[in-house]
PDB file of N, CA and C in Angstrom:
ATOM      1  N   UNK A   1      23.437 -65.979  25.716  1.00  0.00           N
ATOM      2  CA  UNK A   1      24.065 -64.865  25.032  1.00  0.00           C
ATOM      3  C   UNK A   1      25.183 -65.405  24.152  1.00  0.00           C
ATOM      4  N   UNK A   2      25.455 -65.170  23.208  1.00  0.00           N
ATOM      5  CA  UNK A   2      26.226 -65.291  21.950  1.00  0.00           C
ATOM      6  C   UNK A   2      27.806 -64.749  22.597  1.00  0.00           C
ATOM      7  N   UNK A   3      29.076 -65.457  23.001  1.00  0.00           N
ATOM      8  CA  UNK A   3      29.613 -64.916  23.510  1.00  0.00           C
ATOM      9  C   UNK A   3      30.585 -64.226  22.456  1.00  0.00           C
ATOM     10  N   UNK A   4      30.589 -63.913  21.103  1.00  0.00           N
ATOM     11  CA  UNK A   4      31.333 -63.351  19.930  1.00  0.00           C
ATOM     12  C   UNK A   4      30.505 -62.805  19.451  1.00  0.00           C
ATOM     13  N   UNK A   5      30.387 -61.074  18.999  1.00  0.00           N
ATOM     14  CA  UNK A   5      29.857 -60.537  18.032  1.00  0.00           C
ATOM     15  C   UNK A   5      30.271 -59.878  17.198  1.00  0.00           C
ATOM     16  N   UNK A   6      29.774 -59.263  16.143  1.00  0.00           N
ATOM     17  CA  UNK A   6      30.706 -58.365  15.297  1.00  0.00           C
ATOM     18  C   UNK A   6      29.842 -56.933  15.227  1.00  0.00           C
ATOM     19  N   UNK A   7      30.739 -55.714  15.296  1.00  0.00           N
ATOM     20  CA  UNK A   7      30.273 -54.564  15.719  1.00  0.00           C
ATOM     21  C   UNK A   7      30.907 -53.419  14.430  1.00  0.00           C
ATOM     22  N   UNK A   8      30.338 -52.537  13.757  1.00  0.00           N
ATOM     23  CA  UNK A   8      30.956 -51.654  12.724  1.00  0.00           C
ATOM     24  C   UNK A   8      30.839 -50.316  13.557  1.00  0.00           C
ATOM     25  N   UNK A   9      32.153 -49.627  13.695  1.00  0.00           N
ATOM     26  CA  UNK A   9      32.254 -48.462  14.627  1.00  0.00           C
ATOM     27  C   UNK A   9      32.916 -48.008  13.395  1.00  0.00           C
ATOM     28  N   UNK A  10      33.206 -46.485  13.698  1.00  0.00           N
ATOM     29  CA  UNK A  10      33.323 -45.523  13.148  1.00  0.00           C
ATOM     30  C   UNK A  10      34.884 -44.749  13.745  1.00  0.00           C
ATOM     31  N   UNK A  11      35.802 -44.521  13.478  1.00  0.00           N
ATOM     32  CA  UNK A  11      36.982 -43.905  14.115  1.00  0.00           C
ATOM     33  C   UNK A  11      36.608 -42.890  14.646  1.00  0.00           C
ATOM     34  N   UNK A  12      36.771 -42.292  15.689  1.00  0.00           N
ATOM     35  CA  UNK A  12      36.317 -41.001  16.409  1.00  0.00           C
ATOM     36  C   UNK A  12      37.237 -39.940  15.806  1.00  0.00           C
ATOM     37  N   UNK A  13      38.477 -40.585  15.033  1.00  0.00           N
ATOM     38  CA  UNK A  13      39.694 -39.619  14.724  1.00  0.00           C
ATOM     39  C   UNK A  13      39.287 -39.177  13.158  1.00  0.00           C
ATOM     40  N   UNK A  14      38.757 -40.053  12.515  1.00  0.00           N
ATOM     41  CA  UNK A  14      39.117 -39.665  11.305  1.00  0.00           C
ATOM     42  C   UNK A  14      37.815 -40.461  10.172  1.00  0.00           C
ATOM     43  N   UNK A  15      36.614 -40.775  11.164  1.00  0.00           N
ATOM     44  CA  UNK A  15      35.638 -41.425  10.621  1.00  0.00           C
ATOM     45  C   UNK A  15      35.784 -42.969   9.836  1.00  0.00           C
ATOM     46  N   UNK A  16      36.704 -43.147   9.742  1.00  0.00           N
ATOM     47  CA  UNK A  16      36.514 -44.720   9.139  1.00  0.00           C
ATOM     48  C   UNK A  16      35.759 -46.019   9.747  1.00  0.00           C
ATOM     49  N   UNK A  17      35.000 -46.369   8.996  1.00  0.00           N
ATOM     50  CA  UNK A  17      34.099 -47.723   8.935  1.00  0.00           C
ATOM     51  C   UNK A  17      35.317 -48.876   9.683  1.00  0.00           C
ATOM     52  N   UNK A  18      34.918 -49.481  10.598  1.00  0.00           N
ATOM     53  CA  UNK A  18      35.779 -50.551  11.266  1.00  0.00           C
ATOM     54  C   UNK A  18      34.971 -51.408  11.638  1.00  0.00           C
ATOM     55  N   UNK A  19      35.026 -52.819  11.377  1.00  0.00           N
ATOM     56  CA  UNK A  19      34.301 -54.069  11.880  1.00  0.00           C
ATOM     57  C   UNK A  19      35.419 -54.474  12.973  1.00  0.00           C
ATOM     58  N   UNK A  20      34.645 -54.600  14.115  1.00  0.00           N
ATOM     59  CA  UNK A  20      35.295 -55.288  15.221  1.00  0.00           C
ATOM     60  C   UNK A  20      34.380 -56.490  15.845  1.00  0.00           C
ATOM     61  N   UNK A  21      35.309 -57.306  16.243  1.00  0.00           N
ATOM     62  CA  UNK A  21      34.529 -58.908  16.646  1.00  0.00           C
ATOM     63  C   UNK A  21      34.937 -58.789  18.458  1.00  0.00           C
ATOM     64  N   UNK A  22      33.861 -58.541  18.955  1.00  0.00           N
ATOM     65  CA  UNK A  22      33.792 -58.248  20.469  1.00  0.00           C
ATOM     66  C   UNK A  22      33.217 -60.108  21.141  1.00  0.00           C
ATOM     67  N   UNK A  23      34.425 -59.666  22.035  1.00  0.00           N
ATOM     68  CA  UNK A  23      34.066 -61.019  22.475  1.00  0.00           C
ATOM     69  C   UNK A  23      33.754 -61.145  24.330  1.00  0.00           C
ATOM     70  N   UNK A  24      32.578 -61.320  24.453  1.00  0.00           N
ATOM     71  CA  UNK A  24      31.772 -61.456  25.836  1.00  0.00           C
ATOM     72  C   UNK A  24      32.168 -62.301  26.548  1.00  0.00           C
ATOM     73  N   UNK A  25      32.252 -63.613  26.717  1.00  0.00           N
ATOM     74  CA  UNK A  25      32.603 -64.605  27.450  1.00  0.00           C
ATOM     75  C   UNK A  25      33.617 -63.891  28.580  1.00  0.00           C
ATOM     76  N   UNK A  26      34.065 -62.946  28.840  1.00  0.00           N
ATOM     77  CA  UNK A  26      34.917 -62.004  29.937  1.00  0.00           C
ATOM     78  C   UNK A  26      34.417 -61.619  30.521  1.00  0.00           C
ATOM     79  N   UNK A  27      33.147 -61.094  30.506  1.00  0.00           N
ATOM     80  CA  UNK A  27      32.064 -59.656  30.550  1.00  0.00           C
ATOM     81  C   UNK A  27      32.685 -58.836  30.247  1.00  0.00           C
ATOM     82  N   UNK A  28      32.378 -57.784  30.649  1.00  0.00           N
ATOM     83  CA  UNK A  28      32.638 -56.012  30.448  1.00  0.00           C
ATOM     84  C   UNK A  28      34.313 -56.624  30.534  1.00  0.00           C
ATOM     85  N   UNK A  29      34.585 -55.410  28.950  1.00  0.00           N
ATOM     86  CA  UNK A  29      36.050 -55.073  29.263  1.00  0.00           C
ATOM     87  C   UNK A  29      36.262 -53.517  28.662  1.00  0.00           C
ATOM     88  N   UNK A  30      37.190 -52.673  28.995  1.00  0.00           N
ATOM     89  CA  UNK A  30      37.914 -51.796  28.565  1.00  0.00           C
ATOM     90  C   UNK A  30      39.045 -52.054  27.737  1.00  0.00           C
ATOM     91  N   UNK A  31      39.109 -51.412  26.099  1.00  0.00           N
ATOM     92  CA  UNK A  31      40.299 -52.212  25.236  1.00  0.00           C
ATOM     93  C   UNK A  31      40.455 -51.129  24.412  1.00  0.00           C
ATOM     94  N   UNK A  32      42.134 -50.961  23.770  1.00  0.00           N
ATOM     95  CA  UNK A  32      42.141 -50.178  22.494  1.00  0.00           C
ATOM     96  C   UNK A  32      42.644 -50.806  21.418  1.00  0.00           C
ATOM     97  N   UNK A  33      41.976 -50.068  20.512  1.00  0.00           N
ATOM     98  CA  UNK A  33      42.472 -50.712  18.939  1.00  0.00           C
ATOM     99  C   UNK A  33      42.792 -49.487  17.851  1.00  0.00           C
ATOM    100  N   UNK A  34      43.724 -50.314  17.081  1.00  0.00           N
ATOM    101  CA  UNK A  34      44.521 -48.511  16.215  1.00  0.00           C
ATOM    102  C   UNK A  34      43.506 -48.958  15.007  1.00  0.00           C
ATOM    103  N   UNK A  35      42.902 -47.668  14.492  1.00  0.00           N
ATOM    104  CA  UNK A  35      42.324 -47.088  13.215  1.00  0.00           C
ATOM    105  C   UNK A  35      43.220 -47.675  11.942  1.00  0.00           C
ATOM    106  N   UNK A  36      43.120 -49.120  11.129  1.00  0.00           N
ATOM    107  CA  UNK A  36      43.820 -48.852   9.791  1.00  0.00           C
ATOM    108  C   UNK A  36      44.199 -47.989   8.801  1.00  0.00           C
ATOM    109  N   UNK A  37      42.860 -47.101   8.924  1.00  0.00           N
ATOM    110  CA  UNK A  37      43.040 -45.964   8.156  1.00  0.00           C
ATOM    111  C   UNK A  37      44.201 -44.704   8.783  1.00  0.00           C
ATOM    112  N   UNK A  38      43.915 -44.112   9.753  1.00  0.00           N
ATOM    113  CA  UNK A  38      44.714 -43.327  10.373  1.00  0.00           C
ATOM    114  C   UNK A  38      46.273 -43.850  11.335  1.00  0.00           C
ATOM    115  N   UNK A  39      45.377 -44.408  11.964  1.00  0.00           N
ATOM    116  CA  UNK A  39      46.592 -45.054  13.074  1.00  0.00           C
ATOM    117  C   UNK A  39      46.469 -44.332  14.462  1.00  0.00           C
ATOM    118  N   UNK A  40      45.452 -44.089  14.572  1.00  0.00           N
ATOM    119  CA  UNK A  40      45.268 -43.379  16.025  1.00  0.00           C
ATOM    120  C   UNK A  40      44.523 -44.471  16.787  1.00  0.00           C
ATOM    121  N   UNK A  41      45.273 -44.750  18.106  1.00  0.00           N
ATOM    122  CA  UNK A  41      44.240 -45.061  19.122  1.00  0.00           C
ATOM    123  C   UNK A  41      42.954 -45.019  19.123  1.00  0.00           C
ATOM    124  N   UNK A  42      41.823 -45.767  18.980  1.00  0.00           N
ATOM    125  CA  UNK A  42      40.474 -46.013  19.098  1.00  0.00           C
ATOM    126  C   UNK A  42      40.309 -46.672  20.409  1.00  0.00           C
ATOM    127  N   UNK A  43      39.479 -46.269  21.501  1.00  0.00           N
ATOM    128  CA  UNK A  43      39.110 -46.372  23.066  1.00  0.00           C
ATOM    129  C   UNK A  43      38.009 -46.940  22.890  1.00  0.00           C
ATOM    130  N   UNK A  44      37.773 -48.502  23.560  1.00  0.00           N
ATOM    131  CA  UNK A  44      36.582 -48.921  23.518  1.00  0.00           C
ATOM    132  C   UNK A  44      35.863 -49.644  24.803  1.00  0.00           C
ATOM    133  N   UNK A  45      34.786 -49.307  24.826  1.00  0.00           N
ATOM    134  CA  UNK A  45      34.513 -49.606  26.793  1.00  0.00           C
ATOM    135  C   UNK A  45      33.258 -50.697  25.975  1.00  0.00           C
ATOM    136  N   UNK A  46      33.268 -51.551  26.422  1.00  0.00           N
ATOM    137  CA  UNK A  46      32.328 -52.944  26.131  1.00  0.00           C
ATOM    138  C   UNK A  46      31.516 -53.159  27.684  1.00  0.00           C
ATOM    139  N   UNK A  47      30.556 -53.039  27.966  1.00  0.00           N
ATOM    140  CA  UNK A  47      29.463 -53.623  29.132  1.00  0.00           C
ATOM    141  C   UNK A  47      29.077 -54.363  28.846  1.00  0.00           C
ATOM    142  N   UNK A  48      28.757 -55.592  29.175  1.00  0.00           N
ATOM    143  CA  UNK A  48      28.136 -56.906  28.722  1.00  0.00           C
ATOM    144  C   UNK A  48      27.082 -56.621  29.890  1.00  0.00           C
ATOM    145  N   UNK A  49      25.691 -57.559  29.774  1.00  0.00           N
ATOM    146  CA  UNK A  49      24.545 -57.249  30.495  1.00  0.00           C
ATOM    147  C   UNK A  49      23.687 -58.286  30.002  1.00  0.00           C
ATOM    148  N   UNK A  50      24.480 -59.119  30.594  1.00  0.00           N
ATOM    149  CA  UNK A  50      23.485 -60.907  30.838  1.00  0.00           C
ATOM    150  C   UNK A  50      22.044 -60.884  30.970  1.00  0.00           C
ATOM    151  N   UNK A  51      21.639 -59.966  31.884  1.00  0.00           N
ATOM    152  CA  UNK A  51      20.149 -60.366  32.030  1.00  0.00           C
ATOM    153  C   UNK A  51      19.394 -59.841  31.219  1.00  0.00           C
ATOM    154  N   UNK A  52      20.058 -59.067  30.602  1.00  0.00           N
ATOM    155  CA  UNK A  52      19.005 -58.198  29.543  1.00  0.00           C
ATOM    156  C   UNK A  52      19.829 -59.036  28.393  1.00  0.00           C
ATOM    157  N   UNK A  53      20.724 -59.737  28.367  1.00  0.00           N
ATOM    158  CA  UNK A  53      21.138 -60.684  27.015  1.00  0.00           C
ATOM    159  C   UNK A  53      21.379 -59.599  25.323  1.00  0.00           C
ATOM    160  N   UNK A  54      22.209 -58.353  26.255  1.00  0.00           N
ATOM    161  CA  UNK A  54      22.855 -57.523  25.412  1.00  0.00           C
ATOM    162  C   UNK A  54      24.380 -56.563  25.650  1.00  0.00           C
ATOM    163  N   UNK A  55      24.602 -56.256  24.992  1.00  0.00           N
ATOM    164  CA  UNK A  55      26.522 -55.862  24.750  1.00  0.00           C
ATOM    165  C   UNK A  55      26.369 -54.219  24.138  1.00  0.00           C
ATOM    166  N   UNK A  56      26.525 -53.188  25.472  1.00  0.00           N
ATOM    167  CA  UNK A  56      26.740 -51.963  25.111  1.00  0.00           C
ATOM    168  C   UNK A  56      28.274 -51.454  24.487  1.00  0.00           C
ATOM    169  N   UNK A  57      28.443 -50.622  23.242  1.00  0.00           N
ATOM    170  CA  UNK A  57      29.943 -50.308  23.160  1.00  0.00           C
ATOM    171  C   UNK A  57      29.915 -49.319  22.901  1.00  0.00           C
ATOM    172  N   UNK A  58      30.564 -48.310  23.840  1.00  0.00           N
ATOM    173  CA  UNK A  58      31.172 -46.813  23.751  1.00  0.00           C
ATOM    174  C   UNK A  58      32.518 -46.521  23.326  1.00  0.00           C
ATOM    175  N   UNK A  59      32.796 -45.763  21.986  1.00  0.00           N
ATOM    176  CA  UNK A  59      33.987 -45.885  21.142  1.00  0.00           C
ATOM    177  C   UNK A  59      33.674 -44.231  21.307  1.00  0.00           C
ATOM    178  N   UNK A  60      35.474 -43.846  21.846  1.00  0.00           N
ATOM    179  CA  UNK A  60      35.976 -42.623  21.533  1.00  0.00           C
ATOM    180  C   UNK A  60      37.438 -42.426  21.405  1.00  0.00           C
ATOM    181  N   UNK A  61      37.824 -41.356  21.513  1.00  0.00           N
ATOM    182  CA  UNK A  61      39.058 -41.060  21.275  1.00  0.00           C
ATOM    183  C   UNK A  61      39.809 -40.922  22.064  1.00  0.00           C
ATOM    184  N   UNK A  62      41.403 -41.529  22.310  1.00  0.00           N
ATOM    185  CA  UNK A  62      41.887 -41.762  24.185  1.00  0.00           C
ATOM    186  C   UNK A  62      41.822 -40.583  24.556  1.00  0.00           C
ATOM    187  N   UNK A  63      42.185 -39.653  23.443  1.00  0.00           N
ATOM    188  CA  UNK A  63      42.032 -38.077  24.393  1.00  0.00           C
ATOM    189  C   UNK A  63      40.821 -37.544  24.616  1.00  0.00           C
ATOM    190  N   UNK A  64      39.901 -38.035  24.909  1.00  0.00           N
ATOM    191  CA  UNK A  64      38.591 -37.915  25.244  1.00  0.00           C
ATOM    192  C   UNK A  64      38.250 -38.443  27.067  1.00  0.00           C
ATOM    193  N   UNK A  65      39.421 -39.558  27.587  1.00  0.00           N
ATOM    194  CA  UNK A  65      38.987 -39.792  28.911  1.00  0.00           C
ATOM    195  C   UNK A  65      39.198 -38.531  29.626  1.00  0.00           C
ATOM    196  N   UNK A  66      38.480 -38.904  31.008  1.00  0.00           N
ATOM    197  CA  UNK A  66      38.669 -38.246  32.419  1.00  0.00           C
ATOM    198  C   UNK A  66      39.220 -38.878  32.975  1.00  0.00           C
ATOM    199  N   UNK A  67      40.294 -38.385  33.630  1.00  0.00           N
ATOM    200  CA  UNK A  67      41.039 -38.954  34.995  1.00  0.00           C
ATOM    201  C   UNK A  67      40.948 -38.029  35.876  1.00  0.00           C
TER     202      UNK A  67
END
């Protein structure tokens, strides 16, 4: 598995195009990153999944979790 990839998400806040470079060698992480365009918090849950030799990413908005 390629442990660096690059991923184009979308701001959940305000739609902007964002290239992000996700990096596996951790496995699965939970991370946030602010929107250039807006400046809002972007929530990103990364699953890494070795045996299937692929990298799920769920991008939303922090006010979108459950606690």
């Amino acid at each position: 598995m390629r442990e660096y990839t690059e991923k184009t998400v979308g701001c959940p806040h305000c739609g902007h195009s964002i290239r992000i470079t996700l990096d596996a060698s951790n496995g699965s992480q939970e991370f946030y990153d602010d929107c250039p365009a807006c400046c809002h918090a972007i929530h990103l849950n990364m699953m890494v999944d070795e045996q299937a030799d692929k990298i799920e990413l769920v991008v939303d908005a922090d006010d979108e979790q459950i606690f």
